[in-house]
Structures are given as C-alpha cells and as structure tokens.
ModelCIF file with pLDDT and N, C-alpha, C, O atoms, coordinates in Angstrom:
data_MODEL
#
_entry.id   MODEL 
#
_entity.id                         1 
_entity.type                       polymer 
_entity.pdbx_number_of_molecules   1 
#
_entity_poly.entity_id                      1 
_entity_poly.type                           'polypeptide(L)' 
_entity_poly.nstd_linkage                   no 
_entity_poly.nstd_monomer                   no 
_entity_poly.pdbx_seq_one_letter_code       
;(UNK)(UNK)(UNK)(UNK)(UNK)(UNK)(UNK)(UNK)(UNK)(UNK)(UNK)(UNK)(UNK)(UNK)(UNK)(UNK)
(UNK)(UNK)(UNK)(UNK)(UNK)(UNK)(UNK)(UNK)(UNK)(UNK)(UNK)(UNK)(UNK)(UNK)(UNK)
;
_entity_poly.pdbx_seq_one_letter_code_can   XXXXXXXXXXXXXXXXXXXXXXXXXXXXXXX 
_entity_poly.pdbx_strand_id                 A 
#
loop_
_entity_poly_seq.entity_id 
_entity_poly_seq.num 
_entity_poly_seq.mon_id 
_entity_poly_seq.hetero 
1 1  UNK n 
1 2  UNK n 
1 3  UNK n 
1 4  UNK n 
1 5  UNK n 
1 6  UNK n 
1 7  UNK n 
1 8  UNK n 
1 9  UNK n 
1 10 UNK n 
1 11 UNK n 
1 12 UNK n 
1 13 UNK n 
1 14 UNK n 
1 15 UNK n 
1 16 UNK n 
1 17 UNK n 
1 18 UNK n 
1 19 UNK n 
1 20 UNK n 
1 21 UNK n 
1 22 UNK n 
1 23 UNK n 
1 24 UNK n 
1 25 UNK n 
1 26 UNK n 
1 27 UNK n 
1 28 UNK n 
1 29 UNK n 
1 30 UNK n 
1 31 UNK n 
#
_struct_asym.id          A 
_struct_asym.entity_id   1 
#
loop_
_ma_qa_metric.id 
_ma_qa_metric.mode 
_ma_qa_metric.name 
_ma_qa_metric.software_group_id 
_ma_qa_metric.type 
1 global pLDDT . pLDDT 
2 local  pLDDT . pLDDT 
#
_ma_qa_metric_global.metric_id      1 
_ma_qa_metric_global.metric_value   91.35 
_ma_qa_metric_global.model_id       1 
_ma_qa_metric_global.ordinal_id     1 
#
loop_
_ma_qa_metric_local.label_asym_id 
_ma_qa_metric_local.label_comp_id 
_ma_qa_metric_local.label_seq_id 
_ma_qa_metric_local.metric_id 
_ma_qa_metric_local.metric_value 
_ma_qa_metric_local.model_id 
_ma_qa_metric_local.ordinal_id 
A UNK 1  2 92.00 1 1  
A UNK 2  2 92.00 1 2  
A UNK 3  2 94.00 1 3  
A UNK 4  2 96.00 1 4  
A UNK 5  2 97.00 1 5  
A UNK 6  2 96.00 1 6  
A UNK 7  2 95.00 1 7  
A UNK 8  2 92.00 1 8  
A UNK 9  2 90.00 1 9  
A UNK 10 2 89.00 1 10 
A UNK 11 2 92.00 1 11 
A UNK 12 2 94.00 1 12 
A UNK 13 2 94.00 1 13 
A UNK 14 2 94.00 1 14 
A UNK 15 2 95.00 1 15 
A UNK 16 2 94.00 1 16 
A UNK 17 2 92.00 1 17 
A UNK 18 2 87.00 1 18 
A UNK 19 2 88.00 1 19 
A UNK 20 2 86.00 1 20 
A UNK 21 2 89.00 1 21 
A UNK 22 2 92.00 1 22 
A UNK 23 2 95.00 1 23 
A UNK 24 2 96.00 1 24 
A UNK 25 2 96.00 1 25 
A UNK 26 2 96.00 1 26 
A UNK 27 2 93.00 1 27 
A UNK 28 2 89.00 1 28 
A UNK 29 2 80.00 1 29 
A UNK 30 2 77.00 1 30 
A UNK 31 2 80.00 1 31 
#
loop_
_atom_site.group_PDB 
_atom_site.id 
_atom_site.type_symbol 
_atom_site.label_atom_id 
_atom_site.label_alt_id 
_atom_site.label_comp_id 
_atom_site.label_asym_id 
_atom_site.label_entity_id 
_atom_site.label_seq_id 
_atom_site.pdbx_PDB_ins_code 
_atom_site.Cartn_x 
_atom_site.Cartn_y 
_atom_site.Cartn_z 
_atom_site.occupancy 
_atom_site.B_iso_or_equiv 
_atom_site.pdbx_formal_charge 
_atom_site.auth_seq_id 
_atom_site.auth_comp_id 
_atom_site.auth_asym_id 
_atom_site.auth_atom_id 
_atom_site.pdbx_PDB_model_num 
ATOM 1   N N  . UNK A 1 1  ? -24.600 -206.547 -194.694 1.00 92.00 ? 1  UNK A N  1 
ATOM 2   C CA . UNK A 1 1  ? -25.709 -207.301 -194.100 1.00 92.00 ? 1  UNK A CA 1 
ATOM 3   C C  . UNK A 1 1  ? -25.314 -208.751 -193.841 1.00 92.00 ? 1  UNK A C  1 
ATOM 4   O O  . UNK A 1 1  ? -24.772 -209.461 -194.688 1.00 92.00 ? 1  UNK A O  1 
ATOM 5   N N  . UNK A 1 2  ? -25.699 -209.221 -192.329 1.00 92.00 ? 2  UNK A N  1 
ATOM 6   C CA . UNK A 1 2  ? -25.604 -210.374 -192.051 1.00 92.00 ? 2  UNK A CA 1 
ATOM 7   C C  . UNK A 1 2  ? -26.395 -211.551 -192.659 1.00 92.00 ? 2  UNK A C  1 
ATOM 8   O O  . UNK A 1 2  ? -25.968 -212.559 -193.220 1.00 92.00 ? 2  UNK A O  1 
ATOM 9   N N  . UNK A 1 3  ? -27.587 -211.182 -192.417 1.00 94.00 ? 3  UNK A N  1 
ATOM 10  C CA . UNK A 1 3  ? -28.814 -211.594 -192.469 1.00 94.00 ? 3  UNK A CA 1 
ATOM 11  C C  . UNK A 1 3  ? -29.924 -211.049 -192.823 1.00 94.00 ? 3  UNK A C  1 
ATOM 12  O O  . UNK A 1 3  ? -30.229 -209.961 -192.336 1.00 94.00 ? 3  UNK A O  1 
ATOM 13  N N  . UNK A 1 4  ? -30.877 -211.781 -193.875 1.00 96.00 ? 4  UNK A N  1 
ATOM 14  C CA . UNK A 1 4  ? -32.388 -211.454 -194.682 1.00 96.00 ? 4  UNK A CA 1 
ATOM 15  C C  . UNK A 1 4  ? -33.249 -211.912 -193.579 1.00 96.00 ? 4  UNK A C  1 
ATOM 16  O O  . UNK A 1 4  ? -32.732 -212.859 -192.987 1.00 96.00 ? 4  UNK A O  1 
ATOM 17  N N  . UNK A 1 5  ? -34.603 -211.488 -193.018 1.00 97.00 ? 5  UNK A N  1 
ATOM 18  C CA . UNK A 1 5  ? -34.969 -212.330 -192.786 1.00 97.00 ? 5  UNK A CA 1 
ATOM 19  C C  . UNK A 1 5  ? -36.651 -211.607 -193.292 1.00 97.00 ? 5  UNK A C  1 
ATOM 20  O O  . UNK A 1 5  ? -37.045 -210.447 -193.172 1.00 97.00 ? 5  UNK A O  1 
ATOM 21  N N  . UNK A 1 6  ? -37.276 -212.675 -193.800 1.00 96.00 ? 6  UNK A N  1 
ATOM 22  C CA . UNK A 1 6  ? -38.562 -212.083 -194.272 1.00 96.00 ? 6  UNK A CA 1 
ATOM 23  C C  . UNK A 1 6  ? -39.890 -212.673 -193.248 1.00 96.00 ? 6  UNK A C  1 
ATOM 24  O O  . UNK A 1 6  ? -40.103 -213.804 -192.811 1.00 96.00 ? 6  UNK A O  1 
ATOM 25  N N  . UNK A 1 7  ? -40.471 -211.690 -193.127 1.00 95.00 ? 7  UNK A N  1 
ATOM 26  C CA . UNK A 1 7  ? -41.992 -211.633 -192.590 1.00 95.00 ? 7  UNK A CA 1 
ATOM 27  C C  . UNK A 1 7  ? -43.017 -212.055 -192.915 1.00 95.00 ? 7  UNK A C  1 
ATOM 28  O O  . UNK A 1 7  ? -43.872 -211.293 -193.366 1.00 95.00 ? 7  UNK A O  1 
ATOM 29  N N  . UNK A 1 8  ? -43.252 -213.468 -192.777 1.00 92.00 ? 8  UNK A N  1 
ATOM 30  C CA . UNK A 1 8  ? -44.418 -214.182 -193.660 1.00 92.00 ? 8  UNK A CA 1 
ATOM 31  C C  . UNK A 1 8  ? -43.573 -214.457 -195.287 1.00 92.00 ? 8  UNK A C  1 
ATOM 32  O O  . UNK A 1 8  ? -42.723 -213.848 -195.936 1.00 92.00 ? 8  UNK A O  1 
ATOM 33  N N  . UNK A 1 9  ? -44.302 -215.617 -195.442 1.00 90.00 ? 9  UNK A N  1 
ATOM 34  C CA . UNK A 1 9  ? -43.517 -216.288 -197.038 1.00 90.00 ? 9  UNK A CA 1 
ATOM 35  C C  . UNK A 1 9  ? -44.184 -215.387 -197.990 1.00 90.00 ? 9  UNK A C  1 
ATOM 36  O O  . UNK A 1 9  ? -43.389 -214.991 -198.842 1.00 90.00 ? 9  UNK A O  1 
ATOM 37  N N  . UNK A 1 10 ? -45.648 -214.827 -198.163 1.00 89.00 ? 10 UNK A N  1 
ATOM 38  C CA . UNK A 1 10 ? -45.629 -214.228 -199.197 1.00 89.00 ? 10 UNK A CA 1 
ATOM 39  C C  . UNK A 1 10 ? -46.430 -212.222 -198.339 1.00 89.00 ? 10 UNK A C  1 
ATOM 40  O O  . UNK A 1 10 ? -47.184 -211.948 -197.406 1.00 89.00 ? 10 UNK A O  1 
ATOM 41  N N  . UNK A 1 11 ? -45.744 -211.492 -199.261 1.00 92.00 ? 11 UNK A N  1 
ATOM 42  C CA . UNK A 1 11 ? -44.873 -211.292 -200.044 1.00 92.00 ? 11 UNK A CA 1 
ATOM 43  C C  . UNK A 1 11 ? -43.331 -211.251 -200.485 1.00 92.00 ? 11 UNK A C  1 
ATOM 44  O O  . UNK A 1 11 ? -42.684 -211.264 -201.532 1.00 92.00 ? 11 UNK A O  1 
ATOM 45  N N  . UNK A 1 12 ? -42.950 -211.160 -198.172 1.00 94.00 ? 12 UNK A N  1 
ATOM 46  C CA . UNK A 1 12 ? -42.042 -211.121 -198.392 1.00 94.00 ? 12 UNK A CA 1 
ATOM 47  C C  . UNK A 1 12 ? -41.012 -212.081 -198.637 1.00 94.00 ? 12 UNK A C  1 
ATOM 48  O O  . UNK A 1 12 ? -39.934 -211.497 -198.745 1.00 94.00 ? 12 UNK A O  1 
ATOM 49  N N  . UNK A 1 13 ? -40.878 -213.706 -198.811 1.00 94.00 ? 13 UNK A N  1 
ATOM 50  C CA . UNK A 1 13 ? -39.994 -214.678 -199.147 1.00 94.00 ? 13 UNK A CA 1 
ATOM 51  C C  . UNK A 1 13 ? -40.267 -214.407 -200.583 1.00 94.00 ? 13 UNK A C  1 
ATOM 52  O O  . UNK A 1 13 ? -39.603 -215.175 -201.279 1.00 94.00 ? 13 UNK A O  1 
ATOM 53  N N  . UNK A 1 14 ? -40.957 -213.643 -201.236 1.00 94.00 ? 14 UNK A N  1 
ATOM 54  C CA . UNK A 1 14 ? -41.150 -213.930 -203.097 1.00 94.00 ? 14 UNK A CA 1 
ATOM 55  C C  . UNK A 1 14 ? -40.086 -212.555 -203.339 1.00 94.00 ? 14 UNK A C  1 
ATOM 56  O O  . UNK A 1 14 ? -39.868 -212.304 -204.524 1.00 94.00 ? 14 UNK A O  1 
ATOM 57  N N  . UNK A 1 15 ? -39.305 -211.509 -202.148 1.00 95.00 ? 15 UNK A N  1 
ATOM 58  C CA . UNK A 1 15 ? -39.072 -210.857 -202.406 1.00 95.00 ? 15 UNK A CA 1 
ATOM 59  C C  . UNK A 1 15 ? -37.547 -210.359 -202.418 1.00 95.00 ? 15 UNK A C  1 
ATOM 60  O O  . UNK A 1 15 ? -36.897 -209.438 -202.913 1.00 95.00 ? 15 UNK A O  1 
ATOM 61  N N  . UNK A 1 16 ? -37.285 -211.766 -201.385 1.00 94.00 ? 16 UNK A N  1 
ATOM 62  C CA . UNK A 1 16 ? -35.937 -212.082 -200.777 1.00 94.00 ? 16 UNK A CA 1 
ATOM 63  C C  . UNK A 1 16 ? -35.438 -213.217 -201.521 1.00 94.00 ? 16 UNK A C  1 
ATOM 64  O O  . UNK A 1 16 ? -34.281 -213.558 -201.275 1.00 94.00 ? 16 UNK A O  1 
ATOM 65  N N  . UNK A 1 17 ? -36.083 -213.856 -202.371 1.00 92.00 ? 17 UNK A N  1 
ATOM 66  C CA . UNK A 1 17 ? -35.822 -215.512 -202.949 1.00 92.00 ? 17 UNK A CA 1 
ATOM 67  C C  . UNK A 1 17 ? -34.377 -215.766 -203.589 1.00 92.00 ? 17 UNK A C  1 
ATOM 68  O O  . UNK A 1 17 ? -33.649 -216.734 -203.372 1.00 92.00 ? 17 UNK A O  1 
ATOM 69  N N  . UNK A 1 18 ? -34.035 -214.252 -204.748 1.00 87.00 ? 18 UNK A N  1 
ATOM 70  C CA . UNK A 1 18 ? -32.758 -214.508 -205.290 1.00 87.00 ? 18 UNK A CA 1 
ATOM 71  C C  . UNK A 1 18 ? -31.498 -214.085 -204.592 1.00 87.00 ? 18 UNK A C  1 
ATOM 72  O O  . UNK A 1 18 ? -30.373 -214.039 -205.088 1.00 87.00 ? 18 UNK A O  1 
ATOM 73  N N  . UNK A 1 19 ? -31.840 -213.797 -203.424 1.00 88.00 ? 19 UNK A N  1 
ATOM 74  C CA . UNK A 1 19 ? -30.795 -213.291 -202.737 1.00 88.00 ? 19 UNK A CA 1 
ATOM 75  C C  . UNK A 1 19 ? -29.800 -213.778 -202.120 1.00 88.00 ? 19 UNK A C  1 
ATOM 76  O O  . UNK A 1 19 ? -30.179 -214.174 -201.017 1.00 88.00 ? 19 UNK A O  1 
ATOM 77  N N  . UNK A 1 20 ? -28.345 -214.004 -202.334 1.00 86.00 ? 20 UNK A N  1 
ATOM 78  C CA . UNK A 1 20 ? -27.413 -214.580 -201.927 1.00 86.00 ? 20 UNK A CA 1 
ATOM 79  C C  . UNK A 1 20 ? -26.981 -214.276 -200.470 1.00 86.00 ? 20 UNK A C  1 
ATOM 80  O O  . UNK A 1 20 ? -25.905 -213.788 -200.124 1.00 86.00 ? 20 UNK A O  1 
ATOM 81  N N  . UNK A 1 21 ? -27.823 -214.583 -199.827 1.00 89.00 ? 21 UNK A N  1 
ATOM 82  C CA . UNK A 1 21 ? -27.350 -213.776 -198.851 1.00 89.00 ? 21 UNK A CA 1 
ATOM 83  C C  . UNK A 1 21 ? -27.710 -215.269 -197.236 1.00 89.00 ? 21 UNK A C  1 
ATOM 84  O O  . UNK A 1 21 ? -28.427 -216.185 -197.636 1.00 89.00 ? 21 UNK A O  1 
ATOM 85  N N  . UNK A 1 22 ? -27.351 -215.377 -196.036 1.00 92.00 ? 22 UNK A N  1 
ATOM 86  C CA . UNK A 1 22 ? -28.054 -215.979 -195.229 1.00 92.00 ? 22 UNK A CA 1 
ATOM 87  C C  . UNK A 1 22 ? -29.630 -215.663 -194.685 1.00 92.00 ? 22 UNK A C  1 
ATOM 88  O O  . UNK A 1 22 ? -29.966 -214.614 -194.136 1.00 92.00 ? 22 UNK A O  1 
ATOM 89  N N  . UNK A 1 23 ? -30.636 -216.975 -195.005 1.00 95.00 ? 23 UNK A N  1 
ATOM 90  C CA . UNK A 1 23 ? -32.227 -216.136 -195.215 1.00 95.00 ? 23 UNK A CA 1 
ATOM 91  C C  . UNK A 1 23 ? -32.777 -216.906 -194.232 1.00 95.00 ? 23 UNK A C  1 
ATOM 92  O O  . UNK A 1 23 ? -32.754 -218.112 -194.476 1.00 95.00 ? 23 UNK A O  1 
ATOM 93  N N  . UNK A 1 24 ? -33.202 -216.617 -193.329 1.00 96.00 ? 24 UNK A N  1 
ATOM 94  C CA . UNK A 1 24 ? -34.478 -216.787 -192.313 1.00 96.00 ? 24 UNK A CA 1 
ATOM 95  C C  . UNK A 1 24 ? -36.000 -216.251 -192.906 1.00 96.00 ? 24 UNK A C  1 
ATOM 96  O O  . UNK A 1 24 ? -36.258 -215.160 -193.416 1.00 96.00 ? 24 UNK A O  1 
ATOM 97  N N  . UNK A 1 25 ? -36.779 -217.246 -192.690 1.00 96.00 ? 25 UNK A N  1 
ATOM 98  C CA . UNK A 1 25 ? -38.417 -216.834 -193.437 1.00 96.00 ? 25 UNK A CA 1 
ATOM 99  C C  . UNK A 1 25 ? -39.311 -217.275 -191.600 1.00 96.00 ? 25 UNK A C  1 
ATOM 100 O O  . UNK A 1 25 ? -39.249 -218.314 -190.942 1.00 96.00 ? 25 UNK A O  1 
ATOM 101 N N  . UNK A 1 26 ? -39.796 -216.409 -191.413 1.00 96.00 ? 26 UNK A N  1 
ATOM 102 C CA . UNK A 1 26 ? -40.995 -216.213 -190.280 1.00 96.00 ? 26 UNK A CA 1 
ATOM 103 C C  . UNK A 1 26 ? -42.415 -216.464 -191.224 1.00 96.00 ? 26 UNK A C  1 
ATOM 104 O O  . UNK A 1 26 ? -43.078 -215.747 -191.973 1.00 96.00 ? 26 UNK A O  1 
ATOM 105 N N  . UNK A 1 27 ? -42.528 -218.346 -190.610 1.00 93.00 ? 27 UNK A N  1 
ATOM 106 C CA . UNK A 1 27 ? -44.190 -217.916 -191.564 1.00 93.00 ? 27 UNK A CA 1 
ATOM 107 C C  . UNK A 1 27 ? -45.138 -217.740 -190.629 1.00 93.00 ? 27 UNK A C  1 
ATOM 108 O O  . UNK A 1 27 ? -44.919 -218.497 -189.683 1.00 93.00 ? 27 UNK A O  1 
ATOM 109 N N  . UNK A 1 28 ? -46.254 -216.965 -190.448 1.00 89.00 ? 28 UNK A N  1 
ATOM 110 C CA . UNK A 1 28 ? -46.937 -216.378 -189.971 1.00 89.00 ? 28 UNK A CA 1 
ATOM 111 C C  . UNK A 1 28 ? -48.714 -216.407 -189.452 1.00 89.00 ? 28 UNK A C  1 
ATOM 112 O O  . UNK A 1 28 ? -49.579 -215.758 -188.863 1.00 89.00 ? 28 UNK A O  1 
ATOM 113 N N  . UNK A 1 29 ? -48.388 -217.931 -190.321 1.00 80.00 ? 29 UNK A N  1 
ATOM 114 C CA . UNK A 1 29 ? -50.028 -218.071 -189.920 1.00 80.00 ? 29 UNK A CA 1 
ATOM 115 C C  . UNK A 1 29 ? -51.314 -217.423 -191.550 1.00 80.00 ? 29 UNK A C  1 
ATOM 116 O O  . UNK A 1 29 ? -52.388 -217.890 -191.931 1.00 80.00 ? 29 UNK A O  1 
ATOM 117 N N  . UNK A 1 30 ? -50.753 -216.613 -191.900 1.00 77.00 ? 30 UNK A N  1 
ATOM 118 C CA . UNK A 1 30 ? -52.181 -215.998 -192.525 1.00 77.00 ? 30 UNK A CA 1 
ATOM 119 C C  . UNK A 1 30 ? -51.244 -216.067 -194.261 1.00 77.00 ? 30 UNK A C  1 
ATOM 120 O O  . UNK A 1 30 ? -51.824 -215.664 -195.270 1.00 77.00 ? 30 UNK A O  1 
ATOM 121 N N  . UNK A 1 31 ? -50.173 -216.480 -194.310 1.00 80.00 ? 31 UNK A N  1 
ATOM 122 C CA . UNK A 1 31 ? -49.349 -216.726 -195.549 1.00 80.00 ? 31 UNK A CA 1 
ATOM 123 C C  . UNK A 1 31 ? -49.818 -218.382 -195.993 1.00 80.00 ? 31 UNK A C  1 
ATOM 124 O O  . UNK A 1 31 ? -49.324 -218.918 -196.985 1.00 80.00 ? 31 UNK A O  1 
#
C-alpha cells in the first residue's frame, strides 16, 4: 500500500491514526 486515506476524521482518522504509512484525511462536513 501506497497510501491510507480516510473518509471523514471520525471514525475513520481514529482508525488509521497509528499507522505508519502516507495518510490523507477527507473531512467531510458532518465529522
């Protein structure tokens, strides 16, 4: 995997947080 990228900060940035990885977060308005 290149890239995380999570869908709205919560749930999904609480779900991706420890992840070593390169992370893009889409916030979404209703997060």
């Amino acid at each position: 995997v290149s890239l995380v990228l999570s869908s709205w900060a919560i749930p999904a940035g609480i779900i991706s947080y420890r992840i070593k990885k390169r992370k893009i977060l889409w916030a979404l308005g209703s997060d």
